[in-house]
C-alpha atoms as a PDB file:
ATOM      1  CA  UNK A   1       0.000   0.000   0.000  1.00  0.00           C
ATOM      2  CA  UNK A   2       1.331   3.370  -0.871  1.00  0.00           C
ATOM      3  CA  UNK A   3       2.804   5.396   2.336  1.00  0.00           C
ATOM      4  CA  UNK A   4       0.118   7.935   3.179  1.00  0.00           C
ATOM      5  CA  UNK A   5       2.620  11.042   4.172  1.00  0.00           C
ATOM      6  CA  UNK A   6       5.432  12.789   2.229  1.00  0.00           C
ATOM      7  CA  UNK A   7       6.964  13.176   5.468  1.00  0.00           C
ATOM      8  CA  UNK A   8       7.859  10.887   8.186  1.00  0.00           C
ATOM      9  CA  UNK A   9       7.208  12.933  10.756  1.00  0.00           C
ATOM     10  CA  UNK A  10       3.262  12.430  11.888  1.00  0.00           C
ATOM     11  CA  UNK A  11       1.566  15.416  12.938  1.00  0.00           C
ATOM     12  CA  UNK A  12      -1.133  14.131  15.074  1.00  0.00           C
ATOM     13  CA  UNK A  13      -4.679  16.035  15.173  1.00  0.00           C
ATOM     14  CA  UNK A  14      -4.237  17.342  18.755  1.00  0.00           C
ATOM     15  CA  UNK A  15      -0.585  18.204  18.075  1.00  0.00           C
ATOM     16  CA  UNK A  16      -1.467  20.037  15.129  1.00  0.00           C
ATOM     17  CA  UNK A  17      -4.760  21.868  16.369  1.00  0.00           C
ATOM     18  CA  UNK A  18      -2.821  23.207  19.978  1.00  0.00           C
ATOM     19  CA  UNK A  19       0.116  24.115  18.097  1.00  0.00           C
ATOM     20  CA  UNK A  20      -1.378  26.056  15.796  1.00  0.00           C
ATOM     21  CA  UNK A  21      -3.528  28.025  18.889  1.00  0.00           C
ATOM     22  CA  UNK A  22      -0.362  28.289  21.026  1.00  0.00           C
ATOM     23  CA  UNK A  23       1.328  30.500  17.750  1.00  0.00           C
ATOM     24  CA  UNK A  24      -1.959  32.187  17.286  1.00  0.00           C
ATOM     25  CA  UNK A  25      -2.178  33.140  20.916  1.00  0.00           C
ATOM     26  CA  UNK A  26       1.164  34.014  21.181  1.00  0.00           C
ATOM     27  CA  UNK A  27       0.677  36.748  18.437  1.00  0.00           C
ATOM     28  CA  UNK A  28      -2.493  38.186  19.607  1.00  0.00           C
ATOM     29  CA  UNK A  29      -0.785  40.498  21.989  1.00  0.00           C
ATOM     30  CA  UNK A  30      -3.134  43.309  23.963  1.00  0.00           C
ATOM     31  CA  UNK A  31      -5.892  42.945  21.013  1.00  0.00           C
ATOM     32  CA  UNK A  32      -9.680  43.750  21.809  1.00  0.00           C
ATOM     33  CA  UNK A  33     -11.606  41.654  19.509  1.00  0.00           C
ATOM     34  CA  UNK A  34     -14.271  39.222  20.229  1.00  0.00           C
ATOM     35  CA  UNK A  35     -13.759  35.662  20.126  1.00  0.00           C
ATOM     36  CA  UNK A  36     -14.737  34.535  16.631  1.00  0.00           C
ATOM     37  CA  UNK A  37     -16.960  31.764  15.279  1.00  0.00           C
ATOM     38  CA  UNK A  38     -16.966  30.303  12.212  1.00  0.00           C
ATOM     39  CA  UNK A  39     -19.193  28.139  10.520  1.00  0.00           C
ATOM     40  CA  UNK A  40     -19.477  26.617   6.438  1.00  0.00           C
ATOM     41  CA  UNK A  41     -21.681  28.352   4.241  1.00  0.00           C
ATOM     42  CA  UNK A  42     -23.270  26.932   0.931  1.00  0.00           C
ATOM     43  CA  UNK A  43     -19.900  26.889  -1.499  1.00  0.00           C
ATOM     44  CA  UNK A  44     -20.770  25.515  -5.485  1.00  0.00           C
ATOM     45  CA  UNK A  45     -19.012  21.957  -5.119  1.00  0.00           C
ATOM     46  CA  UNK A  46     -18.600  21.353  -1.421  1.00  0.00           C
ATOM     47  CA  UNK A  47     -20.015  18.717   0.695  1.00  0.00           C
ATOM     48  CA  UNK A  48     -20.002  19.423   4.449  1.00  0.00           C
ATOM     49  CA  UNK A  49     -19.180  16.950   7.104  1.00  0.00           C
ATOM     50  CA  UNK A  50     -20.357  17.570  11.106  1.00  0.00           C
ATOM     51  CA  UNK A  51     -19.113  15.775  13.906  1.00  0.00           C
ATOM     52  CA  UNK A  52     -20.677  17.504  16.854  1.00  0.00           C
ATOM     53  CA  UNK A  53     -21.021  20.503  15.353  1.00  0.00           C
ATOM     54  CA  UNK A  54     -17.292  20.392  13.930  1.00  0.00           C
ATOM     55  CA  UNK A  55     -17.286  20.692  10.264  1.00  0.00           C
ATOM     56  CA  UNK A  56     -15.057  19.648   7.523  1.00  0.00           C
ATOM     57  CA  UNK A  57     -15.714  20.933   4.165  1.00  0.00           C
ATOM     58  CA  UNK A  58     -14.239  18.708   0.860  1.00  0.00           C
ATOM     59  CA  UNK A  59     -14.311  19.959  -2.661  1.00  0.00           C
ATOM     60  CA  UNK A  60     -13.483  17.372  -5.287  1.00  0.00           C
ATOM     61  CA  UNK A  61     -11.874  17.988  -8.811  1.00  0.00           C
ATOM     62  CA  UNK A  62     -10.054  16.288 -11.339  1.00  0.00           C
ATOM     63  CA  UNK A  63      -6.397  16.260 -10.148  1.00  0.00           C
ATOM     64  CA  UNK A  64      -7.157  16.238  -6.420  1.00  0.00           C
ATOM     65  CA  UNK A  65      -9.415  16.612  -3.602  1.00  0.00           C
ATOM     66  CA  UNK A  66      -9.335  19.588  -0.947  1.00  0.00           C
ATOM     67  CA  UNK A  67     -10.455  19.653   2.277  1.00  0.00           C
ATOM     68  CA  UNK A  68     -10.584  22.374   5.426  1.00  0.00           C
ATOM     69  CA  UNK A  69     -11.580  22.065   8.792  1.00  0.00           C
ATOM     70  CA  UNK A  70     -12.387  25.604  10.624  1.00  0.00           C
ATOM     71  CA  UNK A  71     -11.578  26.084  14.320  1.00  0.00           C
ATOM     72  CA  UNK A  72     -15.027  26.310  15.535  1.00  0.00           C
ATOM     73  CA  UNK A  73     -14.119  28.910  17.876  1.00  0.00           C
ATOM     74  CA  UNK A  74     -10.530  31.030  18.292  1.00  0.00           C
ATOM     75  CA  UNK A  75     -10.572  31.218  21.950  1.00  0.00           C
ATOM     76  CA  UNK A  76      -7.804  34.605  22.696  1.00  0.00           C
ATOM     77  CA  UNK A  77      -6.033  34.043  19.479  1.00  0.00           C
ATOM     78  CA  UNK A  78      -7.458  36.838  17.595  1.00  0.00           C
ATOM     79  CA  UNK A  79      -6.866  35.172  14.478  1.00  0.00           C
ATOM     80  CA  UNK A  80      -8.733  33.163  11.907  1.00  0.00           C
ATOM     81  CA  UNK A  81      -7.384  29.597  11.997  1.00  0.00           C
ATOM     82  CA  UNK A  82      -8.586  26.409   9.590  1.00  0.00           C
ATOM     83  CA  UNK A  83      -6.406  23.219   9.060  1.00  0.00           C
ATOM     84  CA  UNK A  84      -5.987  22.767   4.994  1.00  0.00           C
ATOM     85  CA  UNK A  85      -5.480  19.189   3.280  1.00  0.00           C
ATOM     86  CA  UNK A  86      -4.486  18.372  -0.110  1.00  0.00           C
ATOM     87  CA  UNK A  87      -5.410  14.804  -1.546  1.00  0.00           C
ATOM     88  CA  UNK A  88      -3.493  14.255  -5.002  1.00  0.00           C
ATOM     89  CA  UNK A  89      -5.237  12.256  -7.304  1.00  0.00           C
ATOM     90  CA  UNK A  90      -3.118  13.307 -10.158  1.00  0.00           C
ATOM     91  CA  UNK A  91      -0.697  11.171 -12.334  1.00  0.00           C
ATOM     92  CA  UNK A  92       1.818  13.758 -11.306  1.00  0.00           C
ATOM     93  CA  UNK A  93       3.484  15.255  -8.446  1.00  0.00           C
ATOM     94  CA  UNK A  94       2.044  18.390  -6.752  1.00  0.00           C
ATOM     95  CA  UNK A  95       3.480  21.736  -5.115  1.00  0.00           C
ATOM     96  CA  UNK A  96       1.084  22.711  -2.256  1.00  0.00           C
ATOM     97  CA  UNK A  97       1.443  25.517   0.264  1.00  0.00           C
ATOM     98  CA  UNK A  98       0.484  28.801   1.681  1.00  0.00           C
ATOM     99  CA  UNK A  99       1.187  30.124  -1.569  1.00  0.00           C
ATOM    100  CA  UNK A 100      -2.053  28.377  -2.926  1.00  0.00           C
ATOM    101  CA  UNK A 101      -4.172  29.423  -0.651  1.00  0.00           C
ATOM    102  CA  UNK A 102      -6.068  33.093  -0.394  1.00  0.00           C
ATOM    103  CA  UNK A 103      -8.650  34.157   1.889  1.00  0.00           C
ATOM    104  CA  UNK A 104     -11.090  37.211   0.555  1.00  0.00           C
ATOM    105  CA  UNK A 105     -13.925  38.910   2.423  1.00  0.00           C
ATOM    106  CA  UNK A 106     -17.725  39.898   1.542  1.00  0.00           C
ATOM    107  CA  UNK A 107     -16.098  43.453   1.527  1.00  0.00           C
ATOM    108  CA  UNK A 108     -13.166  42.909  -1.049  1.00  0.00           C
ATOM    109  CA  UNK A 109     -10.673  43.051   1.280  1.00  0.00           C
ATOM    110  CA  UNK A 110      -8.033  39.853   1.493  1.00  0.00           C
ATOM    111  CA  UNK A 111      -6.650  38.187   4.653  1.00  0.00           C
ATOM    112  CA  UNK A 112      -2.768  37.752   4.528  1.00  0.00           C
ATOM    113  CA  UNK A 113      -1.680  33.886   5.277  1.00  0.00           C
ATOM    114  CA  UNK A 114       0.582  33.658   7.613  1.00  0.00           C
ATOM    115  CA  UNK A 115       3.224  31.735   6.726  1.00  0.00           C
ATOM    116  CA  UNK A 116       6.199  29.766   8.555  1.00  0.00           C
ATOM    117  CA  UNK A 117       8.674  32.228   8.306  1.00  0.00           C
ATOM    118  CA  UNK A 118       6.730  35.128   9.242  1.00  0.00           C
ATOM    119  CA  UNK A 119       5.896  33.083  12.495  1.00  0.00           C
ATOM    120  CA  UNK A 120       9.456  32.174  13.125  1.00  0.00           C
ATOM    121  CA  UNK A 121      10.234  36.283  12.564  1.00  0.00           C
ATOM    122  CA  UNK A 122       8.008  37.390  14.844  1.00  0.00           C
ATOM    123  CA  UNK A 123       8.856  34.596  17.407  1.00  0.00           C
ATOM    124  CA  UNK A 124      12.377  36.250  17.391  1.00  0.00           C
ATOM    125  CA  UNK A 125      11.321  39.915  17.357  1.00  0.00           C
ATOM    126  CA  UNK A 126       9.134  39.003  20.464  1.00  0.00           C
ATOM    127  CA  UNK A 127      11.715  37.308  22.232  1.00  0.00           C
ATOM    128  CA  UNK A 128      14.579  40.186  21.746  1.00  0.00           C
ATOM    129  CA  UNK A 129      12.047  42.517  23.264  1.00  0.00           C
ATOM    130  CA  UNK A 130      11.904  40.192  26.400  1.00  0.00           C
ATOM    131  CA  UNK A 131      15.672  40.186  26.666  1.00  0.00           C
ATOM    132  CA  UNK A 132      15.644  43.708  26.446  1.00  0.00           C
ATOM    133  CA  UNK A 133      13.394  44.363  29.290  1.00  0.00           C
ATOM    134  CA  UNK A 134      15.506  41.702  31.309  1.00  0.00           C
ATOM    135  CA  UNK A 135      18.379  43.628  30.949  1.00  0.00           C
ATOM    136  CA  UNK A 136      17.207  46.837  31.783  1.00  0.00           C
ATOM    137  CA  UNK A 137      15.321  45.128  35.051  1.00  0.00           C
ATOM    138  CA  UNK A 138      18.026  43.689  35.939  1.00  0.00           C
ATOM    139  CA  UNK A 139      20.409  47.088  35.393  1.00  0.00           C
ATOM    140  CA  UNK A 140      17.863  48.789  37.697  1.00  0.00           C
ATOM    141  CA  UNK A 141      18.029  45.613  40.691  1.00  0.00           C
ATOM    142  CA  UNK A 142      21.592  45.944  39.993  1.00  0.00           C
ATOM    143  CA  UNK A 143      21.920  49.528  40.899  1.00  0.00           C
ATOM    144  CA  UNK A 144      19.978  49.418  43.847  1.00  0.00           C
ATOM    145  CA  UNK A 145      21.974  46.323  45.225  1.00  0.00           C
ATOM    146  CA  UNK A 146      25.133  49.094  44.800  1.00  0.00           C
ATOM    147  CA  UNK A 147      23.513  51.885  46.688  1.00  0.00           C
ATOM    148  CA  UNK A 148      22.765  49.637  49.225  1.00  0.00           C
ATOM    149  CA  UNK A 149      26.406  47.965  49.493  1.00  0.00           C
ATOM    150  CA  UNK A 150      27.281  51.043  49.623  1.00  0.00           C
ATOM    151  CA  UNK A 151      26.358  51.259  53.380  1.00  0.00           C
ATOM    152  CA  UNK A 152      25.451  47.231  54.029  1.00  0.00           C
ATOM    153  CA  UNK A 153      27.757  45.107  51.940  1.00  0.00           C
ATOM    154  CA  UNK A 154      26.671  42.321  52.624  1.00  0.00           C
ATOM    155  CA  UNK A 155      23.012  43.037  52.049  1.00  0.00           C
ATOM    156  CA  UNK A 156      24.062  44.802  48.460  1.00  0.00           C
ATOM    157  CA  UNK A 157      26.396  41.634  47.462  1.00  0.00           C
ATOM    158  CA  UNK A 158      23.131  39.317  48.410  1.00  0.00           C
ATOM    159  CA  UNK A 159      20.637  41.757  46.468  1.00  0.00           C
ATOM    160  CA  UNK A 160      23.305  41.744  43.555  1.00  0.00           C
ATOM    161  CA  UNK A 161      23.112  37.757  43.280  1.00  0.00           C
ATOM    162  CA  UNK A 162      19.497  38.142  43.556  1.00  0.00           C
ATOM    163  CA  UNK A 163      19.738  39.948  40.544  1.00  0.00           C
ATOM    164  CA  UNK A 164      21.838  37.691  38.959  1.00  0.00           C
ATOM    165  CA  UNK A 165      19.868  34.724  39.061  1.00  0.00           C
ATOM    166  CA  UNK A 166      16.860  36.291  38.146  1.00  0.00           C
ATOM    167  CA  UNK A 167      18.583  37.672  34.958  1.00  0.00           C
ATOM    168  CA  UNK A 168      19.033  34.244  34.047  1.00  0.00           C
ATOM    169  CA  UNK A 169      16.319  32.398  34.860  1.00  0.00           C
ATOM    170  CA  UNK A 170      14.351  35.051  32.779  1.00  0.00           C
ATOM    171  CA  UNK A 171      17.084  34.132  30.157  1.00  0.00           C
ATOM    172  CA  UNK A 172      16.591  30.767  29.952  1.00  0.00           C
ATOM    173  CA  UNK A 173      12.860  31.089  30.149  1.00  0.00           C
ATOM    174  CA  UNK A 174      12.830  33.436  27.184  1.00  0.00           C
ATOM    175  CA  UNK A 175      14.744  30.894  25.063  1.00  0.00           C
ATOM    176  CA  UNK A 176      12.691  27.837  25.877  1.00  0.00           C
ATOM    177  CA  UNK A 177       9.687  30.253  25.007  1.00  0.00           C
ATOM    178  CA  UNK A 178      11.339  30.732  21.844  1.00  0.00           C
ATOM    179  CA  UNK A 179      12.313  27.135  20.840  1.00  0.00           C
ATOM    180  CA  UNK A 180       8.414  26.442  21.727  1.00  0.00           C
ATOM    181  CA  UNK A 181       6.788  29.237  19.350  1.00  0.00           C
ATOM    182  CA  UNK A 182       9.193  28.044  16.561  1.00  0.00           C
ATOM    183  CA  UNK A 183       8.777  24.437  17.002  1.00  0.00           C
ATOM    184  CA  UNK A 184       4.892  25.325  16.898  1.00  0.00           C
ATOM    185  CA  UNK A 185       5.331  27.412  13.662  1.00  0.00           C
ATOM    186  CA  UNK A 186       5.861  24.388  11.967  1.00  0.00           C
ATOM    187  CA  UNK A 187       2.232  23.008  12.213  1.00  0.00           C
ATOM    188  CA  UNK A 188       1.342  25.826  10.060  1.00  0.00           C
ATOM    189  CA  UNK A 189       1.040  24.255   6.079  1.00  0.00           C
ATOM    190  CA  UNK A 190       4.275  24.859   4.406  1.00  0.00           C
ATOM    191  CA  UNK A 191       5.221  24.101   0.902  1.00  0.00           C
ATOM    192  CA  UNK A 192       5.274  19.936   0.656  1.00  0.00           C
ATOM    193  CA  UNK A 193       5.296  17.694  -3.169  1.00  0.00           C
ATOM    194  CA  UNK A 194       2.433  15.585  -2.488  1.00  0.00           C
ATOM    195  CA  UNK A 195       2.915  12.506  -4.670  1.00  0.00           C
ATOM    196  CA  UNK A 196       0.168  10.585  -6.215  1.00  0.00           C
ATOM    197  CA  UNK A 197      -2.045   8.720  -4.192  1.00  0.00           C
ATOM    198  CA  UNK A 198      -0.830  10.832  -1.347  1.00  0.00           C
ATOM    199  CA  UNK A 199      -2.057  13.561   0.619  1.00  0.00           C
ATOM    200  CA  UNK A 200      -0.715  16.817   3.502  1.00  0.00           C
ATOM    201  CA  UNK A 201      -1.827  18.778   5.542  1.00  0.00           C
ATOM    202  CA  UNK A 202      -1.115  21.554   7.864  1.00  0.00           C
ATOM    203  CA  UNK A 203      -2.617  24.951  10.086  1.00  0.00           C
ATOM    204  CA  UNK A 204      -3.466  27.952   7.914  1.00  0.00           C
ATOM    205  CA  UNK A 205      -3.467  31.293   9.939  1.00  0.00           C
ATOM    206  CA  UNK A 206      -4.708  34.755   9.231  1.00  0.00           C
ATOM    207  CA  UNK A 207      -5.366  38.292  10.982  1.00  0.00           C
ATOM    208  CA  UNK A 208      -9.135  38.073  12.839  1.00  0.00           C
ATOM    209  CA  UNK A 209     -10.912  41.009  10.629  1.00  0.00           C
ATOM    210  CA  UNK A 210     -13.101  43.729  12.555  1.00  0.00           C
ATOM    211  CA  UNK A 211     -16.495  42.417  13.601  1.00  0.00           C
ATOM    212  CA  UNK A 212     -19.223  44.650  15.329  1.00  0.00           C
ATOM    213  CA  UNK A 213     -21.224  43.469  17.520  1.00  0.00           C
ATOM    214  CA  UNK A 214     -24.096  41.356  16.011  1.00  0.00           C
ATOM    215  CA  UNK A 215     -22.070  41.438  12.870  1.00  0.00           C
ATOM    216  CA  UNK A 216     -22.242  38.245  10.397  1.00  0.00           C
ATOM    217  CA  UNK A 217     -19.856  38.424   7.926  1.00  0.00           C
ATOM    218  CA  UNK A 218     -18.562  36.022   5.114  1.00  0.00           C
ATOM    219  CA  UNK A 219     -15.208  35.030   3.696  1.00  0.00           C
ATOM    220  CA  UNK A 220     -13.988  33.098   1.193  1.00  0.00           C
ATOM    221  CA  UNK A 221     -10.981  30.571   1.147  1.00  0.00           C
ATOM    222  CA  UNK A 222      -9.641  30.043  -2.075  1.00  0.00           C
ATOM    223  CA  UNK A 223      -7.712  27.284  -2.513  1.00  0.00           C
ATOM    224  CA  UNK A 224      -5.439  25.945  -6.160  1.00  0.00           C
ATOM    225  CA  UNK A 225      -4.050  22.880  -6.176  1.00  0.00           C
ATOM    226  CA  UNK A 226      -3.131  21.045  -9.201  1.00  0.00           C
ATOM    227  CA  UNK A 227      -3.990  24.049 -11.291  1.00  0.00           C
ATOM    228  CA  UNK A 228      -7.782  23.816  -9.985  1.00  0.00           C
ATOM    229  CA  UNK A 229      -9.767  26.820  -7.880  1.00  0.00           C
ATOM    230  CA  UNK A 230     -11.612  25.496  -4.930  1.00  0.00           C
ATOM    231  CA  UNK A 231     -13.983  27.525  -3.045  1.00  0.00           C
ATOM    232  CA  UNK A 232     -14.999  27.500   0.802  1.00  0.00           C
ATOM    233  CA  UNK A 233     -17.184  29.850   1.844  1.00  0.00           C
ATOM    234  CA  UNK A 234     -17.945  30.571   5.407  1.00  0.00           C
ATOM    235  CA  UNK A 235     -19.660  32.689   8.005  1.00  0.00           C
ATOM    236  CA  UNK A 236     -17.755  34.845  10.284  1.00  0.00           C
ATOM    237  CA  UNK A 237     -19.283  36.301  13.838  1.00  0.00           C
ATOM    238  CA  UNK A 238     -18.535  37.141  17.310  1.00  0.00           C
ATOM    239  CA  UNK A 239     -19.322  33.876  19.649  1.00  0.00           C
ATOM    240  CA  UNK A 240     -22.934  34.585  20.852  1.00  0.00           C
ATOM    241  CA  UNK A 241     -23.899  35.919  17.402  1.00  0.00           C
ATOM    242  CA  UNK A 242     -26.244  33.604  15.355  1.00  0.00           C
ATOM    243  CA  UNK A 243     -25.202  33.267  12.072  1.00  0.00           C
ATOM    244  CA  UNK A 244     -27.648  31.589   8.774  1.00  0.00           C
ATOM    245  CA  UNK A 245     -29.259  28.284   9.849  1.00  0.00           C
ATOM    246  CA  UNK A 246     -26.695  25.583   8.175  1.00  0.00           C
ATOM    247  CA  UNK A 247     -29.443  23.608   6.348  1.00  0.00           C
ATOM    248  CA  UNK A 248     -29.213  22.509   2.820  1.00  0.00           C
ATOM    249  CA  UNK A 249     -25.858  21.596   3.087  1.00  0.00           C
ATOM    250  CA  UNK A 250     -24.550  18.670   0.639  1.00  0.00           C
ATOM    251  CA  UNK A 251     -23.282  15.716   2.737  1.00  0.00           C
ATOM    252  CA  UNK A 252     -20.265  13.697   2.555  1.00  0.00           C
ATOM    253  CA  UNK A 253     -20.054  10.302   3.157  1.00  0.00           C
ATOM    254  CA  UNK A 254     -18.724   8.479   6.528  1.00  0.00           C
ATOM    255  CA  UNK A 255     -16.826   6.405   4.053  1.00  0.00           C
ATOM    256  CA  UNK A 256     -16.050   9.283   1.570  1.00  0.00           C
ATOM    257  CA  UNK A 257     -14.433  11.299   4.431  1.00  0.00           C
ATOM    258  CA  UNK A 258     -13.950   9.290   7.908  1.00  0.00           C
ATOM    259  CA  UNK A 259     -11.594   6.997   5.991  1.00  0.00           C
ATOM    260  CA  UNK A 260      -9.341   9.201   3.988  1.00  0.00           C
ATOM    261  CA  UNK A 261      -8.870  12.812   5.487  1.00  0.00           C
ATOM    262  CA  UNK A 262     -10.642  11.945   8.781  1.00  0.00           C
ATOM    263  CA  UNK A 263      -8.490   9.121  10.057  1.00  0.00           C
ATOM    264  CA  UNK A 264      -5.006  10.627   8.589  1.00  0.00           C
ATOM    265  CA  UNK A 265      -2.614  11.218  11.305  1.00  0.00           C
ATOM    266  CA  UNK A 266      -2.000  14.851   9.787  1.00  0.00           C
ATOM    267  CA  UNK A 267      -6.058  15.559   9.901  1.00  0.00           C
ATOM    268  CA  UNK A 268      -7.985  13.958  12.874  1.00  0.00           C
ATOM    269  CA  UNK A 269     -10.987  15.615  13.508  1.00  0.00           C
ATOM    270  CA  UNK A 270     -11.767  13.654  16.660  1.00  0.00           C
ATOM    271  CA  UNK A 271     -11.715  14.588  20.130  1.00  0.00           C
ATOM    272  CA  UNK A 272     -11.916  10.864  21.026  1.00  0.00           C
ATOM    273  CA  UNK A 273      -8.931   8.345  20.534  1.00  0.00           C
ATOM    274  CA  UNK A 274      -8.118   7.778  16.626  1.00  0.00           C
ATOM    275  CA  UNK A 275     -11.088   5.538  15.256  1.00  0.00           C
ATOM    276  CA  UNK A 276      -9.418   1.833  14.736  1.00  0.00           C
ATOM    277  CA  UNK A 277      -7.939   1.344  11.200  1.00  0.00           C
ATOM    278  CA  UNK A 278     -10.061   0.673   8.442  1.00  0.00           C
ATOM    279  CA  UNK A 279      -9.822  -1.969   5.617  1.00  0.00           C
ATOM    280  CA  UNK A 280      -7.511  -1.381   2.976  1.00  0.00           C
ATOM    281  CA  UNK A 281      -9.688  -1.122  -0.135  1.00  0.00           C
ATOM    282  CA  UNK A 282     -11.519   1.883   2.063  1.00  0.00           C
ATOM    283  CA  UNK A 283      -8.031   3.958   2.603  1.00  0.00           C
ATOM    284  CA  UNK A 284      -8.314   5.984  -0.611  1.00  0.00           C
ATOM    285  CA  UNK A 285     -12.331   6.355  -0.741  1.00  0.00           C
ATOM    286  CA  UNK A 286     -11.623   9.609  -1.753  1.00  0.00           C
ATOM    287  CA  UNK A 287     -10.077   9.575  -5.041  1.00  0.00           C
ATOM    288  CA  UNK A 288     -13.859   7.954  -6.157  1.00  0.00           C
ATOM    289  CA  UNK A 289     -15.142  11.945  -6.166  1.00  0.00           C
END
């Protein structure tokens, strides 16, 4: 049977989904918007699949299938979040990555994807800010434990070490900080050749756009892969807001989706255990669209 990931490295649903909301929360600094829902709208070629409310919405085309899962709700992140897979059902190789992928709104306007090294930047940019204002807390214990051993050395040279170690403890914190927001970055999609018969996926990531309050708005994410458009719309509002009743929405299959894109490790959808493997001749139900 053909391997099911370009990569070795598995990135497991829960892996993949907190990583991608530890960078997003990390970025959302002092920020006053609501928490945001989302939820599918009626797209031309896309079936919808719920699992307790949790949707995952797969467009079909000739040289591959597409499928996105929306983060119900964004908690603090202040940022719209999906997870974006690419099925290839092509005779040929595949480029996929943030490149492919653009996300318009009912007013024009486009949401930049944030990609991997734009994450990694910022990680750094944050964490040089943090090791400034070490230093310069640390400068200002450090002068007051030498007015003080000025008259009580022994007192200022105990203050001073005080110093010290908390200098580097905030250090060392700071870096591990670091090493985590980068390490997370990388559950964000980046660029991956998706061979035939194979699929990827990873966390797409954009700026949460202003939303009054009752607001619904919609937004479109416009995916090309294999030199196909796909097209997932969906409704944007602040948690408490109703948006559109989601009737009328084509279905997908259990075996059309639970078996390809819902039981890969990159894509579980699951907040239960992975479901138990499923028969070979089911694995690549999929490619039937």
């Amino acid at each position: 049977m053909p391997s099911h990931r370009p990569h070795r490295a598995a990135i497991t649903h829960h892996a993949l989904t907190a990583a991608i909301l530890a960078g997003a929360t990390a970025l959302a600094g002092c920020a006053t918007e609501p928490e945001l829902k989302l939820a599918p709208a009626a797209s031309s070629g896309v079936g919808v699949r719920f699992s307790r409310g949790e949707a995952v919405m797969i467009s079909a085309g000739a040289e591959g299938a597409i499928a996105i899962r929306p983060l119900r709700y964004n908690g603090d992140t202040k940022r719209v979040l999906l997870v974006v897979a690419g099925y290839n059902r092509a005779g040929q190789p595949i480029n996929f990555g943030p490149e492919n992928l653009s996300i318009s709104l009912d007013s024009g306007a486009t949401l930049p994807v944030y990609d991997f090294d734009t994450l990694r930047h910022q990680a750094k940019a944050d964490a040089d800010r943090e090791r400034t204002l070490a230093f310069m807390e640390a400068a200002l214990d450090s002068y007051a434990a030498y007015r003080v051993g000025r008259h009580h050395p022994a007192e200022g040279r105990a203050m001073m070490q005080d110093a010290a170690d908390r200098y580097d403890d905030q250090l060392h914190s700071i870096g591990d900080n670091l090493v985590r927001r980068i390490n997370g970055a990388r559950a964000v999609l980046e660029t991956t050749t998706i061979d035939p018969g194979t699929y990827w996926a990873g966390g797409v990531m954009a700026d949460q756009p202003p939303l009054a309050e009752g607001e619904v708005r919609k937004m479109t994410v416009n995916v090309t892969f294999g030199g196909e458009t796909h097209h997932f719309s969906l409704f944007l509002a602040a948690e408490g807001t109703p948006t559109p009743p989601q009737v009328n929405l084509p279905a997908v299959t259990r075996a059309d989706a639970e078996t390809t894109l819902y039981q890969t490790p990159q894509t579980w959808l699951w907040n239960a255990p992975p479901p138990p493997p499923q028969p070979a001749q089911t694995t690549w139900s999929l490619s039937r669209f």
